[in-house]
PDB file of N, CA and C in Angstrom:
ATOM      1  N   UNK A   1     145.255-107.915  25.193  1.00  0.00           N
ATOM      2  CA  UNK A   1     145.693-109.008  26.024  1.00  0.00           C
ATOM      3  C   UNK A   1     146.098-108.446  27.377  1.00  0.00           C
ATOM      4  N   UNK A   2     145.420-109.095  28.481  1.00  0.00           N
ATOM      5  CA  UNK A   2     146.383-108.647  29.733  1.00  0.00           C
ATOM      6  C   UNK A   2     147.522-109.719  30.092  1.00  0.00           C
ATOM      7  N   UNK A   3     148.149-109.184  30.979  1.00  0.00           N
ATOM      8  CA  UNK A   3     149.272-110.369  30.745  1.00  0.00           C
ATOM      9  C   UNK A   3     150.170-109.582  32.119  1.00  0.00           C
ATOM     10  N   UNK A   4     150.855-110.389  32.376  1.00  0.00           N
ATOM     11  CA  UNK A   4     151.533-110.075  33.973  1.00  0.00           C
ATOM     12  C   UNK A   4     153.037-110.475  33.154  1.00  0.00           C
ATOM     13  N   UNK A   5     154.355-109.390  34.098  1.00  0.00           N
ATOM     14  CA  UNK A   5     155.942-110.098  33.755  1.00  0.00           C
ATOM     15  C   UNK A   5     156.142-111.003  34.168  1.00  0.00           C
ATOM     16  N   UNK A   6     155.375-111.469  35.426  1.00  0.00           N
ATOM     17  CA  UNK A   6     155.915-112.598  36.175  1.00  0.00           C
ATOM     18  C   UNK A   6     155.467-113.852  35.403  1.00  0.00           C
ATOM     19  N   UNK A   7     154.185-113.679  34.432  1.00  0.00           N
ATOM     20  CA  UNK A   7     153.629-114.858  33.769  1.00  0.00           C
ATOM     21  C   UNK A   7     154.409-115.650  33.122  1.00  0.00           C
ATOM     22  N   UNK A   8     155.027-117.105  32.887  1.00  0.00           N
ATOM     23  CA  UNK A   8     155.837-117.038  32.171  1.00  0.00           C
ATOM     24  C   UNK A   8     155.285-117.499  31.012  1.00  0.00           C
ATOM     25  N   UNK A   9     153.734-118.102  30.602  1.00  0.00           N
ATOM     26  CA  UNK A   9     153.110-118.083  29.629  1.00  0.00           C
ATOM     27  C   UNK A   9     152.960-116.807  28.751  1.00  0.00           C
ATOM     28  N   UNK A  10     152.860-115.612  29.475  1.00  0.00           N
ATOM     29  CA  UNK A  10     152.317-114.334  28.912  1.00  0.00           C
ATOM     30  C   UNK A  10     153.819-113.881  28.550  1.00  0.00           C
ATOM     31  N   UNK A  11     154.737-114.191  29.151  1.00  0.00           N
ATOM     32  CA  UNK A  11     156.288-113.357  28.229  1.00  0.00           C
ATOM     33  C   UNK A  11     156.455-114.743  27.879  1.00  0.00           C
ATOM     34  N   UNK A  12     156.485-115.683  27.639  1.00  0.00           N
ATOM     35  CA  UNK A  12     157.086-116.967  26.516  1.00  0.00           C
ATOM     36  C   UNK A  12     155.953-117.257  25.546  1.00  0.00           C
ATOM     37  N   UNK A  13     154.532-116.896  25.595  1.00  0.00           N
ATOM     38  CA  UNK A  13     153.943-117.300  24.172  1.00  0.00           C
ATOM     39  C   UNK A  13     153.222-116.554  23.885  1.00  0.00           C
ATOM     40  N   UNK A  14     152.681-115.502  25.038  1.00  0.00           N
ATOM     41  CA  UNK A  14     151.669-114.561  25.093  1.00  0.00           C
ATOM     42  C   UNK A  14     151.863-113.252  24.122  1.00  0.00           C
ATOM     43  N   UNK A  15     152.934-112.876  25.004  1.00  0.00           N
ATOM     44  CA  UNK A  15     153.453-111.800  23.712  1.00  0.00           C
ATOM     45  C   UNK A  15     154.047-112.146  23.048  1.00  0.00           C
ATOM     46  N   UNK A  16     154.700-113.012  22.327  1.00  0.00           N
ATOM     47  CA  UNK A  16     155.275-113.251  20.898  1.00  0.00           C
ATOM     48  C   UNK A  16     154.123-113.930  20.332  1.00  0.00           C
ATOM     49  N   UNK A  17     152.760-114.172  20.708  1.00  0.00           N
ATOM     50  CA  UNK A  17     151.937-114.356  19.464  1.00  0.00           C
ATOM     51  C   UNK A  17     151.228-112.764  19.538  1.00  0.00           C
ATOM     52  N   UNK A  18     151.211-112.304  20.208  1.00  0.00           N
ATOM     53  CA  UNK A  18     150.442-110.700  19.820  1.00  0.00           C
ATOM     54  C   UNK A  18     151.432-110.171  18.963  1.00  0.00           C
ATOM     55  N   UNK A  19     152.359-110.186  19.215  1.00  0.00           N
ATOM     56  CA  UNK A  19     153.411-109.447  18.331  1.00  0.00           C
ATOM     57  C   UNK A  19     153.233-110.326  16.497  1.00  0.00           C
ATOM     58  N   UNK A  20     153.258-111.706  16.560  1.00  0.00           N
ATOM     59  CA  UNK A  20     152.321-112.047  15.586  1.00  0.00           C
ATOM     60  C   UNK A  20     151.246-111.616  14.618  1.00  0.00           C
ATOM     61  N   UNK A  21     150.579-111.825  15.466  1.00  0.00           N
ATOM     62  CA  UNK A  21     149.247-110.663  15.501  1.00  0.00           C
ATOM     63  C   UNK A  21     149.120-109.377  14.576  1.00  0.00           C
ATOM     64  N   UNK A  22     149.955-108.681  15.673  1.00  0.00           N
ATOM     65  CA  UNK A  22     150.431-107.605  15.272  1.00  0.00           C
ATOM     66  C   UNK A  22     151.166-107.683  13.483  1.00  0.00           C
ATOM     67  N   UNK A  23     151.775-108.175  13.523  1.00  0.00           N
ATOM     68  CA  UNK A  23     152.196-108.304  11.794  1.00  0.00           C
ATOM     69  C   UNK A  23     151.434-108.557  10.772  1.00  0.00           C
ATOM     70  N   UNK A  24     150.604-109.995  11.344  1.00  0.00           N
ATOM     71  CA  UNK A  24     149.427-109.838  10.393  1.00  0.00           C
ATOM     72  C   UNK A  24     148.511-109.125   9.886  1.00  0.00           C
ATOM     73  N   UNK A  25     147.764-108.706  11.095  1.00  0.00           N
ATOM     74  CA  UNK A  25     146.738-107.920  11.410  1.00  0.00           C
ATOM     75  C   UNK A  25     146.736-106.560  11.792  1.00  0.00           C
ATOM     76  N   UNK A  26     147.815-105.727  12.432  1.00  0.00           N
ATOM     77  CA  UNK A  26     148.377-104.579  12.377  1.00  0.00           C
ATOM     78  C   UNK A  26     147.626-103.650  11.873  1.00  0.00           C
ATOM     79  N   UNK A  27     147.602-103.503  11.205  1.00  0.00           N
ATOM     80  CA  UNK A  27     147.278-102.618   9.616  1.00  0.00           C
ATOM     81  C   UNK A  27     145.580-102.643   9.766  1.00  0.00           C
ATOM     82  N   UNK A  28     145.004-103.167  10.700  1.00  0.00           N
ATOM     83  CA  UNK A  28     143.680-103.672  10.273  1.00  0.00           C
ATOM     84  C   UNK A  28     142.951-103.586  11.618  1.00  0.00           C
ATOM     85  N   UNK A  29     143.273-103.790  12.587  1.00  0.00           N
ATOM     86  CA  UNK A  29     142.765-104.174  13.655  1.00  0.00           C
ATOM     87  C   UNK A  29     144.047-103.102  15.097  1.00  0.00           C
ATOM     88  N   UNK A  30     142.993-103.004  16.131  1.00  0.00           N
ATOM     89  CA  UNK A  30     143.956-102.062  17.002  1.00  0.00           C
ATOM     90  C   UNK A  30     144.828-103.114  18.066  1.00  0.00           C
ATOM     91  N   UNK A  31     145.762-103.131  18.699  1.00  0.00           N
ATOM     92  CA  UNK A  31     146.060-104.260  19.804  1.00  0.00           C
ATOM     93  C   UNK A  31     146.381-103.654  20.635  1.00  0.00           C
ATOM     94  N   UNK A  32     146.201-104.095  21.945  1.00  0.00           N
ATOM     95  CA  UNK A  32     147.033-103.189  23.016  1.00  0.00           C
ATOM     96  C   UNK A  32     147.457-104.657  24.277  1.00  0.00           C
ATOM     97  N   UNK A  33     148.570-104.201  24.880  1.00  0.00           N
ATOM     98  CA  UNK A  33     148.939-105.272  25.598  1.00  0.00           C
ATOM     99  C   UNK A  33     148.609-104.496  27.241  1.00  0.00           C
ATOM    100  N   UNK A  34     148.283-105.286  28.073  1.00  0.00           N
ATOM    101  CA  UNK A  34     147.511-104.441  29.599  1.00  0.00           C
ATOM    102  C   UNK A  34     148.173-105.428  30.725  1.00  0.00           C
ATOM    103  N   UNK A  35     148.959-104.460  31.164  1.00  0.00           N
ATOM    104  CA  UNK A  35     150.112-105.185  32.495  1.00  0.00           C
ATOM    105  C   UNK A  35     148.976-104.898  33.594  1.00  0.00           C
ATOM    106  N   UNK A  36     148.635-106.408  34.096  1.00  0.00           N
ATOM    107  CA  UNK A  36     147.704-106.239  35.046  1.00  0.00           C
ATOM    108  C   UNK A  36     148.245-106.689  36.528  1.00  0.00           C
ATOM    109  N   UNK A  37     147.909-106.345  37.536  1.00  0.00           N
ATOM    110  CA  UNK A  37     148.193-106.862  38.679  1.00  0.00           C
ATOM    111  C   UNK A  37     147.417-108.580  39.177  1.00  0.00           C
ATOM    112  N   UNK A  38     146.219-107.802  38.905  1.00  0.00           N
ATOM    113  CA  UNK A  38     145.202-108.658  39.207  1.00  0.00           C
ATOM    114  C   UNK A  38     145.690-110.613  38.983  1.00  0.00           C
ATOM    115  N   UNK A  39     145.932-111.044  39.997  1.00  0.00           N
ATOM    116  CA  UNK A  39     146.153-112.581  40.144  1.00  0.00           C
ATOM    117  C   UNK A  39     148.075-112.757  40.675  1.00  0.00           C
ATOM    118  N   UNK A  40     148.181-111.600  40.272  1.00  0.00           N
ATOM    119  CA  UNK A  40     149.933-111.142  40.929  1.00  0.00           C
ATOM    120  C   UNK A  40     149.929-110.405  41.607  1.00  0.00           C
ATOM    121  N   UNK A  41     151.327-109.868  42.197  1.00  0.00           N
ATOM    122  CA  UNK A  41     151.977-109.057  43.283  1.00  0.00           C
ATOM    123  C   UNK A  41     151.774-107.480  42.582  1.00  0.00           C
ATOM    124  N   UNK A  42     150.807-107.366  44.673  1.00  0.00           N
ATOM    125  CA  UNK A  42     150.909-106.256  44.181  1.00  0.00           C
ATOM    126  C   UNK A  42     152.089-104.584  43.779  1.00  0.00           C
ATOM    127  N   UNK A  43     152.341-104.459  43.269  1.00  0.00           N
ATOM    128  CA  UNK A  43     153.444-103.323  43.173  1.00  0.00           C
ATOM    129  C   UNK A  43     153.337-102.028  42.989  1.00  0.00           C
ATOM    130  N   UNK A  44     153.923-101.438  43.593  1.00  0.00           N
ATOM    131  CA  UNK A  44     153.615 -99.856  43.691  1.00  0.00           C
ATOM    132  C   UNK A  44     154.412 -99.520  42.152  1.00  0.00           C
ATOM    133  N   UNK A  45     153.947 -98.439  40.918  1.00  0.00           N
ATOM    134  CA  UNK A  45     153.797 -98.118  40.137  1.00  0.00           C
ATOM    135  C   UNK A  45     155.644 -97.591  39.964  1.00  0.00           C
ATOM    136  N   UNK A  46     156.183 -97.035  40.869  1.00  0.00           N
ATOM    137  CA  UNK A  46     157.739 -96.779  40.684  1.00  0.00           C
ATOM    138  C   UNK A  46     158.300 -98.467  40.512  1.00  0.00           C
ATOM    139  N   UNK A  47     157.598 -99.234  41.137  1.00  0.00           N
ATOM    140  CA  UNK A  47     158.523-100.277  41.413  1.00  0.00           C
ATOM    141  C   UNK A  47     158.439-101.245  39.524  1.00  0.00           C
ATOM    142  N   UNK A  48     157.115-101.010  39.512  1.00  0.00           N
ATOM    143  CA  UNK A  48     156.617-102.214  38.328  1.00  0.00           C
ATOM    144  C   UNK A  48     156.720-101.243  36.754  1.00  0.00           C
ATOM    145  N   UNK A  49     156.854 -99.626  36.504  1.00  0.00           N
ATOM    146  CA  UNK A  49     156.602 -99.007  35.403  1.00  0.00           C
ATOM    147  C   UNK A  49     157.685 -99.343  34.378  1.00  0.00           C
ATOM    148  N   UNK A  50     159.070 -98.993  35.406  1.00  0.00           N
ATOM    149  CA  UNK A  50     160.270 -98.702  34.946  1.00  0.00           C
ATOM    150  C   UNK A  50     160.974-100.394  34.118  1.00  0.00           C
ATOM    151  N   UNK A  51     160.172-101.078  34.855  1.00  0.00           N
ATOM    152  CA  UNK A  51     160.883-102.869  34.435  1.00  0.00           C
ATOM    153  C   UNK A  51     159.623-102.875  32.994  1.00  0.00           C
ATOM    154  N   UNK A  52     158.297-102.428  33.356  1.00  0.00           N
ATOM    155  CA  UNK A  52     157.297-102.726  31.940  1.00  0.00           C
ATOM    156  C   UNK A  52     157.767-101.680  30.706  1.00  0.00           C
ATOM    157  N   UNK A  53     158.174-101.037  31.039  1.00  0.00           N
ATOM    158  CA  UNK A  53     158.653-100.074  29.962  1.00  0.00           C
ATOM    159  C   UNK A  53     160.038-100.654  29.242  1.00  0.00           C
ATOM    160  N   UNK A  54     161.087-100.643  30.097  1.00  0.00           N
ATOM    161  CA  UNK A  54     162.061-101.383  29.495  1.00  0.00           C
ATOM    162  C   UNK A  54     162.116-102.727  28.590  1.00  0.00           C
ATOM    163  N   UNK A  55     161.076-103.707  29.470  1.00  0.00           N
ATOM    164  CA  UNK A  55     160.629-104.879  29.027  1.00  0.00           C
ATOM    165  C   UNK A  55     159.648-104.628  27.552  1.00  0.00           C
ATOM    166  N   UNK A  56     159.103-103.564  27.510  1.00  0.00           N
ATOM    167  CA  UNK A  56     158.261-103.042  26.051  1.00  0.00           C
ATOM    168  C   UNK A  56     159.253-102.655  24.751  1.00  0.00           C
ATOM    169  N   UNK A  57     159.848-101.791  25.394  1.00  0.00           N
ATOM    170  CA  UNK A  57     160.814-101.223  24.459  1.00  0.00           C
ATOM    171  C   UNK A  57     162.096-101.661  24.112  1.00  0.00           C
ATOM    172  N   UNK A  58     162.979-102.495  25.199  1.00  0.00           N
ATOM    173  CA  UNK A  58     164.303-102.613  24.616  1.00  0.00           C
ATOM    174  C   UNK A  58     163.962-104.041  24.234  1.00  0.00           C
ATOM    175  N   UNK A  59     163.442-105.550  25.336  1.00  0.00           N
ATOM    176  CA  UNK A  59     163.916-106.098  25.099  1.00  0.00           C
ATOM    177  C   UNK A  59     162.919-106.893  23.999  1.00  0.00           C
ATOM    178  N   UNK A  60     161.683-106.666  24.155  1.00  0.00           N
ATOM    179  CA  UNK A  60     160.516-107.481  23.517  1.00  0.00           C
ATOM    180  C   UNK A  60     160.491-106.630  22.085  1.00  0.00           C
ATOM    181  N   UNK A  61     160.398-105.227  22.112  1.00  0.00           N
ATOM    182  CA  UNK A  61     160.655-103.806  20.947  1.00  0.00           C
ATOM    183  C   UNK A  61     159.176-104.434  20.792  1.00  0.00           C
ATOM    184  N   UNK A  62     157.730-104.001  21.065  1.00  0.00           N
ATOM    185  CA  UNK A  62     156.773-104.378  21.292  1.00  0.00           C
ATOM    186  C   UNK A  62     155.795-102.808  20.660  1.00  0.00           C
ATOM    187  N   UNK A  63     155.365-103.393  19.153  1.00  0.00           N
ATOM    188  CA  UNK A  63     154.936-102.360  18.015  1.00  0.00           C
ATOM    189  C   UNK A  63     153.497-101.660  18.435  1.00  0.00           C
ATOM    190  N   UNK A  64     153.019-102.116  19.388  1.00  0.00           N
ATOM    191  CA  UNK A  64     151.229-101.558  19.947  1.00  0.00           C
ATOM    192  C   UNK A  64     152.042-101.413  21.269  1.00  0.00           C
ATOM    193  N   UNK A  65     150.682-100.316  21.573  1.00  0.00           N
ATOM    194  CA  UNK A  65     150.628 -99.630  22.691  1.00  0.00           C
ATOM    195  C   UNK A  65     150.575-100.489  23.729  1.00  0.00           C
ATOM    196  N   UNK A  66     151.405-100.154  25.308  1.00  0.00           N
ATOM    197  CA  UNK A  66     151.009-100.953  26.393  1.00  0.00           C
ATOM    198  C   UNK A  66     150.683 -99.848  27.375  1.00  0.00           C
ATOM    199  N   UNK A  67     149.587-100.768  28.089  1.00  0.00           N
ATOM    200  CA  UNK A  67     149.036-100.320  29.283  1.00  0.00           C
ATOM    201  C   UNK A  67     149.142-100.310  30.676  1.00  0.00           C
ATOM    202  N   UNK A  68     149.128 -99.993  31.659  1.00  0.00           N
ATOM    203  CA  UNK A  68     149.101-100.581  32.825  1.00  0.00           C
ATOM    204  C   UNK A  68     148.168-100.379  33.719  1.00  0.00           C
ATOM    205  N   UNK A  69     147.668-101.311  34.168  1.00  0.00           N
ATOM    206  CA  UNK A  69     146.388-102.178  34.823  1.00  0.00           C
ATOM    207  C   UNK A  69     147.182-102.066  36.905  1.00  0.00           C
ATOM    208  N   UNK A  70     147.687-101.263  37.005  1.00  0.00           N
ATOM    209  CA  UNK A  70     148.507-101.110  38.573  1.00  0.00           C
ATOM    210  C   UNK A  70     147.184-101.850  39.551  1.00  0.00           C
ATOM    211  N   UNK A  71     146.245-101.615  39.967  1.00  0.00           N
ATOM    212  CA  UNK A  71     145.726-101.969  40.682  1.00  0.00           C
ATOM    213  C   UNK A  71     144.147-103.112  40.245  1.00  0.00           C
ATOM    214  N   UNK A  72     144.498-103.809  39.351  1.00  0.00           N
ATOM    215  CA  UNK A  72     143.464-105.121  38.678  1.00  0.00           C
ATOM    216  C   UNK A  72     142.472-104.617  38.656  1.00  0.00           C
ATOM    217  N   UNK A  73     141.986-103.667  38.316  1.00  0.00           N
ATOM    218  CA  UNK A  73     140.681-102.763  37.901  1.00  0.00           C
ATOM    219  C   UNK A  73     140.051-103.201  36.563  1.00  0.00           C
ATOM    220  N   UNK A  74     140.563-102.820  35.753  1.00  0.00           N
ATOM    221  CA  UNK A  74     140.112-103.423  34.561  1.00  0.00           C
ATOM    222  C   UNK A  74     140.284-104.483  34.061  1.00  0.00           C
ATOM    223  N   UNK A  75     141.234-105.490  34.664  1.00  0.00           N
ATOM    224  CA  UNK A  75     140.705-106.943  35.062  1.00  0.00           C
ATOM    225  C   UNK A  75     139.617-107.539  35.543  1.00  0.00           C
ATOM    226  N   UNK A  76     139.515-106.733  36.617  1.00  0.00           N
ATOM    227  CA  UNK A  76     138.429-107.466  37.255  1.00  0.00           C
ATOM    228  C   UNK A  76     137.128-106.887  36.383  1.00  0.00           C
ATOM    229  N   UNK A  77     137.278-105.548  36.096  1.00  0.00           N
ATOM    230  CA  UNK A  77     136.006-105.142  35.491  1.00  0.00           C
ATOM    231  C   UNK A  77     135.474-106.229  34.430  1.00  0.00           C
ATOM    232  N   UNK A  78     136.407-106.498  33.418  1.00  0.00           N
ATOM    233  CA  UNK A  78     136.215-107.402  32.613  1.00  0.00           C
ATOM    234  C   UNK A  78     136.294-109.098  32.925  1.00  0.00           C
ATOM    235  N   UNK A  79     136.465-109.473  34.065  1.00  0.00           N
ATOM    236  CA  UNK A  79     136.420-110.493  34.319  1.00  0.00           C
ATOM    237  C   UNK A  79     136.915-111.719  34.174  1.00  0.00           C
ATOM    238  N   UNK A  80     138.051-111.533  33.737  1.00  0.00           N
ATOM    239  CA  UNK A  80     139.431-112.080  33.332  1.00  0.00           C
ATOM    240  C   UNK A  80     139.366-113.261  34.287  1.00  0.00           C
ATOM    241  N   UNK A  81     140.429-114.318  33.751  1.00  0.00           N
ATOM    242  CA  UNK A  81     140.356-115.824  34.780  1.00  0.00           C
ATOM    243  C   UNK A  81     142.115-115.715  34.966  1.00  0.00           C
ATOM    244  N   UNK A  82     143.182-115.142  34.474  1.00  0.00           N
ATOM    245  CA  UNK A  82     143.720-115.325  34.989  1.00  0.00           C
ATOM    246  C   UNK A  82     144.845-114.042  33.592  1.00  0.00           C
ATOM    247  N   UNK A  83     145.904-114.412  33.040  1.00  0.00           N
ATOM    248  CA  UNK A  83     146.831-114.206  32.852  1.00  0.00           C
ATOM    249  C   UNK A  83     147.529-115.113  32.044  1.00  0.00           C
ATOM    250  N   UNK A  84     147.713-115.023  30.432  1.00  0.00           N
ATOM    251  CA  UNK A  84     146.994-114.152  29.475  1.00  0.00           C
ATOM    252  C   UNK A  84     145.529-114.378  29.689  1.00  0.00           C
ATOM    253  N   UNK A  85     145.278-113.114  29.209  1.00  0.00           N
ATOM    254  CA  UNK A  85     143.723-113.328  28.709  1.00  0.00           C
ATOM    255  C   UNK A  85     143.497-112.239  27.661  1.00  0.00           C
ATOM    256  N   UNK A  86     142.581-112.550  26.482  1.00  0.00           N
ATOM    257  CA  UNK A  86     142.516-112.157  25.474  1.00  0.00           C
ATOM    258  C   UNK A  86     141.148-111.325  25.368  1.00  0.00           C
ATOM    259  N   UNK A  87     140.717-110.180  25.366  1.00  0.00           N
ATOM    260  CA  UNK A  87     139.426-109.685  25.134  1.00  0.00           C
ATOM    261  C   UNK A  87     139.333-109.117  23.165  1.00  0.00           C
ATOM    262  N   UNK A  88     138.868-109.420  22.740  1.00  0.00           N
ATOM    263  CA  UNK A  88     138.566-108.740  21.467  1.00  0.00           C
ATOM    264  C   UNK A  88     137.116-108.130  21.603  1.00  0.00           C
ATOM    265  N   UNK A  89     136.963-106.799  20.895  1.00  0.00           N
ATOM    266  CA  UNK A  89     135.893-105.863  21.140  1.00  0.00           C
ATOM    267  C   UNK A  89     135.703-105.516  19.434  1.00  0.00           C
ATOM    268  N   UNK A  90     134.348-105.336  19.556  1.00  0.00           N
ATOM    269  CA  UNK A  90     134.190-104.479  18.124  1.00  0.00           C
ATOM    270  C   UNK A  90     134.267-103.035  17.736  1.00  0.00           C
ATOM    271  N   UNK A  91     134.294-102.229  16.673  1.00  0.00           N
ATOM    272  CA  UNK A  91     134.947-101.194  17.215  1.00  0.00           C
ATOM    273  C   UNK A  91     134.282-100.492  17.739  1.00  0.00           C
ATOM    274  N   UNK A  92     132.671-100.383  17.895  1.00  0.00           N
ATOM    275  CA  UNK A  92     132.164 -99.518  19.150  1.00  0.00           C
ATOM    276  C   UNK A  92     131.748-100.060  20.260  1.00  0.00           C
ATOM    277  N   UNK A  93     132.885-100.691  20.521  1.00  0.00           N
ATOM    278  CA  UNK A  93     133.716-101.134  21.930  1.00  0.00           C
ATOM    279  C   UNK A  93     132.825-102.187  22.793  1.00  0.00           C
ATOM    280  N   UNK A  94     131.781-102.752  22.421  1.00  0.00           N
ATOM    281  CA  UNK A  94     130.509-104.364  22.497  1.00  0.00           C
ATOM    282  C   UNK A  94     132.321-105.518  22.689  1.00  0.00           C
ATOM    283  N   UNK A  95     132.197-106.038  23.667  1.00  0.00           N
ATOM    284  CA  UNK A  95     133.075-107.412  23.315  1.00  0.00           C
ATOM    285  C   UNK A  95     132.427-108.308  22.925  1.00  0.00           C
ATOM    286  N   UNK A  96     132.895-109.009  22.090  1.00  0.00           N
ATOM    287  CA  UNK A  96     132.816-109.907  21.125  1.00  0.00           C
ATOM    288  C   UNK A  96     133.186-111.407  21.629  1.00  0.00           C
ATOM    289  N   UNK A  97     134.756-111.216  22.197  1.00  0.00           N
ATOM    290  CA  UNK A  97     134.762-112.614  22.595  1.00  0.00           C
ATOM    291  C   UNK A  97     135.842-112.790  23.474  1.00  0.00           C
ATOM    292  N   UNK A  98     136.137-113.304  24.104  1.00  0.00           N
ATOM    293  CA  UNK A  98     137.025-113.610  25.020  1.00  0.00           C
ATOM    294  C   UNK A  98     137.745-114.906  25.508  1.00  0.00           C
ATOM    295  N   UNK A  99     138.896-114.945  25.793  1.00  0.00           N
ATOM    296  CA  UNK A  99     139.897-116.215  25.721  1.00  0.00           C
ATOM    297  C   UNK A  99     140.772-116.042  26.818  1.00  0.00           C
ATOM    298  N   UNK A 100     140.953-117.426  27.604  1.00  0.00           N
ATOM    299  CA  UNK A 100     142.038-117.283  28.652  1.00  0.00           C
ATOM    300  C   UNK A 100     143.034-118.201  27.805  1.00  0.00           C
ATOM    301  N   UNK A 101     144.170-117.704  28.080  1.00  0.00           N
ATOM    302  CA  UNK A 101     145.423-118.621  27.866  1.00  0.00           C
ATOM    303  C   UNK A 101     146.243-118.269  26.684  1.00  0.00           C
ATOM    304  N   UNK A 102     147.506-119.212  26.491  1.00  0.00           N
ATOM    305  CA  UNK A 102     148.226-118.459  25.544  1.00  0.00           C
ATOM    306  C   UNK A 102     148.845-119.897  24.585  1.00  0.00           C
ATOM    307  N   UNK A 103     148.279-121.249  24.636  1.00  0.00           N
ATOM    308  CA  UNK A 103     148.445-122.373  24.228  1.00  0.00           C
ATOM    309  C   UNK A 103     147.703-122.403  23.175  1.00  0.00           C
ATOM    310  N   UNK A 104     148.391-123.760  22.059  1.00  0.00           N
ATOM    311  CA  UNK A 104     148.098-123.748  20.989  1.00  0.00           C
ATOM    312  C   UNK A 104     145.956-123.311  20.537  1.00  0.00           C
ATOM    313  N   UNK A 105     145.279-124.241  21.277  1.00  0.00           N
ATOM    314  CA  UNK A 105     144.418-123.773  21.050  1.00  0.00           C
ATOM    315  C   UNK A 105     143.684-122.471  21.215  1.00  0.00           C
ATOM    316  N   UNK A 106     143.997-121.675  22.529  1.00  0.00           N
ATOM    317  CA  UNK A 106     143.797-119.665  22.135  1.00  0.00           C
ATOM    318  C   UNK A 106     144.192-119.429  21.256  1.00  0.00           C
ATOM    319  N   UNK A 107     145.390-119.749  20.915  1.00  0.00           N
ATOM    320  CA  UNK A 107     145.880-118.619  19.781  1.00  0.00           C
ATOM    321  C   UNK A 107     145.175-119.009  18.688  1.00  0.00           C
ATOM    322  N   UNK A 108     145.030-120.634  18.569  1.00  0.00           N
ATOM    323  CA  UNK A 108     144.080-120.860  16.537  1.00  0.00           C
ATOM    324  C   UNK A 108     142.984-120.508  17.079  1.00  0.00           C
ATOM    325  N   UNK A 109     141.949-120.160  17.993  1.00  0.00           N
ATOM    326  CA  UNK A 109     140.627-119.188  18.242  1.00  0.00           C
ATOM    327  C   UNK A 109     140.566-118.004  17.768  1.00  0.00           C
ATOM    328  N   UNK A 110     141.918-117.058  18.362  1.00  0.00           N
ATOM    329  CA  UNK A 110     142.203-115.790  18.419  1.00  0.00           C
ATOM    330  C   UNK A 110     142.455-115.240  16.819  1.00  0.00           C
ATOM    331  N   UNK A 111     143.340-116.377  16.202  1.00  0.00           N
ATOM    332  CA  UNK A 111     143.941-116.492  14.938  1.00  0.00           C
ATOM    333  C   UNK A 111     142.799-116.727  13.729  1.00  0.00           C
ATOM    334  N   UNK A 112     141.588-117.502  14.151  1.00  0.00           N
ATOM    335  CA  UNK A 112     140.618-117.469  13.647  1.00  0.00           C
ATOM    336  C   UNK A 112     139.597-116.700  13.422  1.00  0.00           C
ATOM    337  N   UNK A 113     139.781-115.683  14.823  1.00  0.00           N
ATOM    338  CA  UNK A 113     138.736-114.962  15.025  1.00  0.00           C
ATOM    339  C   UNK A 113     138.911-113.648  13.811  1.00  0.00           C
ATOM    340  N   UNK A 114     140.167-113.140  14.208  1.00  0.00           N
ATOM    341  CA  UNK A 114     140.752-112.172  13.505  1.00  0.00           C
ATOM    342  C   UNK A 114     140.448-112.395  11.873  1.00  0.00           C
ATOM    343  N   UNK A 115     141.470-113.175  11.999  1.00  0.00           N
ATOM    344  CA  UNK A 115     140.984-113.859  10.267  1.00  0.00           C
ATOM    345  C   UNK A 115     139.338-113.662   9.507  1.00  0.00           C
ATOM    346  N   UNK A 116     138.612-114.300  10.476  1.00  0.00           N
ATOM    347  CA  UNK A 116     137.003-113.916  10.104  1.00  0.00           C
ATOM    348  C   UNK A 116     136.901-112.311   9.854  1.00  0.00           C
ATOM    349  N   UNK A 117     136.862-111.458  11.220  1.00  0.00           N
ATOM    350  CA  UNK A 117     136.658-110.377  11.439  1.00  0.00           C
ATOM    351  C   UNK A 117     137.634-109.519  10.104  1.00  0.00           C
ATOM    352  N   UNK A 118     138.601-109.639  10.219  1.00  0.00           N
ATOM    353  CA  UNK A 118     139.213-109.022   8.420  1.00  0.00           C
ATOM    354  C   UNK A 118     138.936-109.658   7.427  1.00  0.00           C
ATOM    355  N   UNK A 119     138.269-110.369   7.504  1.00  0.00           N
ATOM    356  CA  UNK A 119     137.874-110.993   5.543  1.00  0.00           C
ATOM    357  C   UNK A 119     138.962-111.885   5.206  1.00  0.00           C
ATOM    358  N   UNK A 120     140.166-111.850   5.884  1.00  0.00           N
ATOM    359  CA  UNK A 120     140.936-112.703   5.478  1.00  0.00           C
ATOM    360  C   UNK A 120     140.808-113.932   5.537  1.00  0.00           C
ATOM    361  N   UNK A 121     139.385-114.917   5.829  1.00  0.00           N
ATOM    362  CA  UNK A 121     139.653-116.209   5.923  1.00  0.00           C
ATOM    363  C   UNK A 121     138.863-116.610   4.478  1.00  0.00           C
ATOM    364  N   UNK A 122     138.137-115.403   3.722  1.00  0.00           N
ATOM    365  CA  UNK A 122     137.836-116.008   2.440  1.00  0.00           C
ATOM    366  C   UNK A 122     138.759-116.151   1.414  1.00  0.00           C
ATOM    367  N   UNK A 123     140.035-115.262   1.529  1.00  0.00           N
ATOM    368  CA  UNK A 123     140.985-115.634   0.233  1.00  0.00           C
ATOM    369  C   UNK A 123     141.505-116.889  -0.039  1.00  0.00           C
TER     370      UNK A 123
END
């Protein structure tokens, strides 16, 4: 997922459904969360590391790896519409599918997708 601090979709639903995610699917699947600039302010890397790190670790305690996206590079590479946005890849790294947003319907896509992709939607 990329996702910006300033988003308030991406810190009010964005990451507490990856962290979701993450519980379910954890064990099964890789996640990574990617602090992007791209569609926000830009910030020099002293200014924006020290608030994403804190914001990872103390206050969100956020179980997958995070990234940072400082200059919307791999945003844009991938072609993102805005903030959240969801890329899922297979594991030799082909994307599969992609989702903007962090409202009820992304997440039952995302929630679906996963589900398929682990076998878990036949039990």
């Amino acid at each position: 997922m990329t996702f910006n601090l300033e988003c308030p979709g991406c810190v009010s639903r964005g990451v507490p459904f990856l962290k979701r995610l993450h519980g379910e699917f954890g064990d099964r699947v890789n996640l990574l969360a990617v602090h992007t600039s791209l569609g926000h302010r830009d910030l020099a890397r002293g200014d924006v590391e020290p608030t994403l790190v804190k914001f990872a670790r103390d206050f969100a305690r956020l179980p997958f790896a995070v990234a940072l996206d400082l200059d919307g590079s791999f945003a844009r590479h991938w072609h993102t519409e805005g903030t959240p946005y969801w890329l899922a890849f297979a594991p030799g790294g082909e994307l599969l599918r992609s989702v903007y947003g962090s409202q009820e319907n992304a997440q039952t896509r995302l929630q679906y997708l996963l589900e398929e992709w682990t076998g878990q939607a036949e039990e």
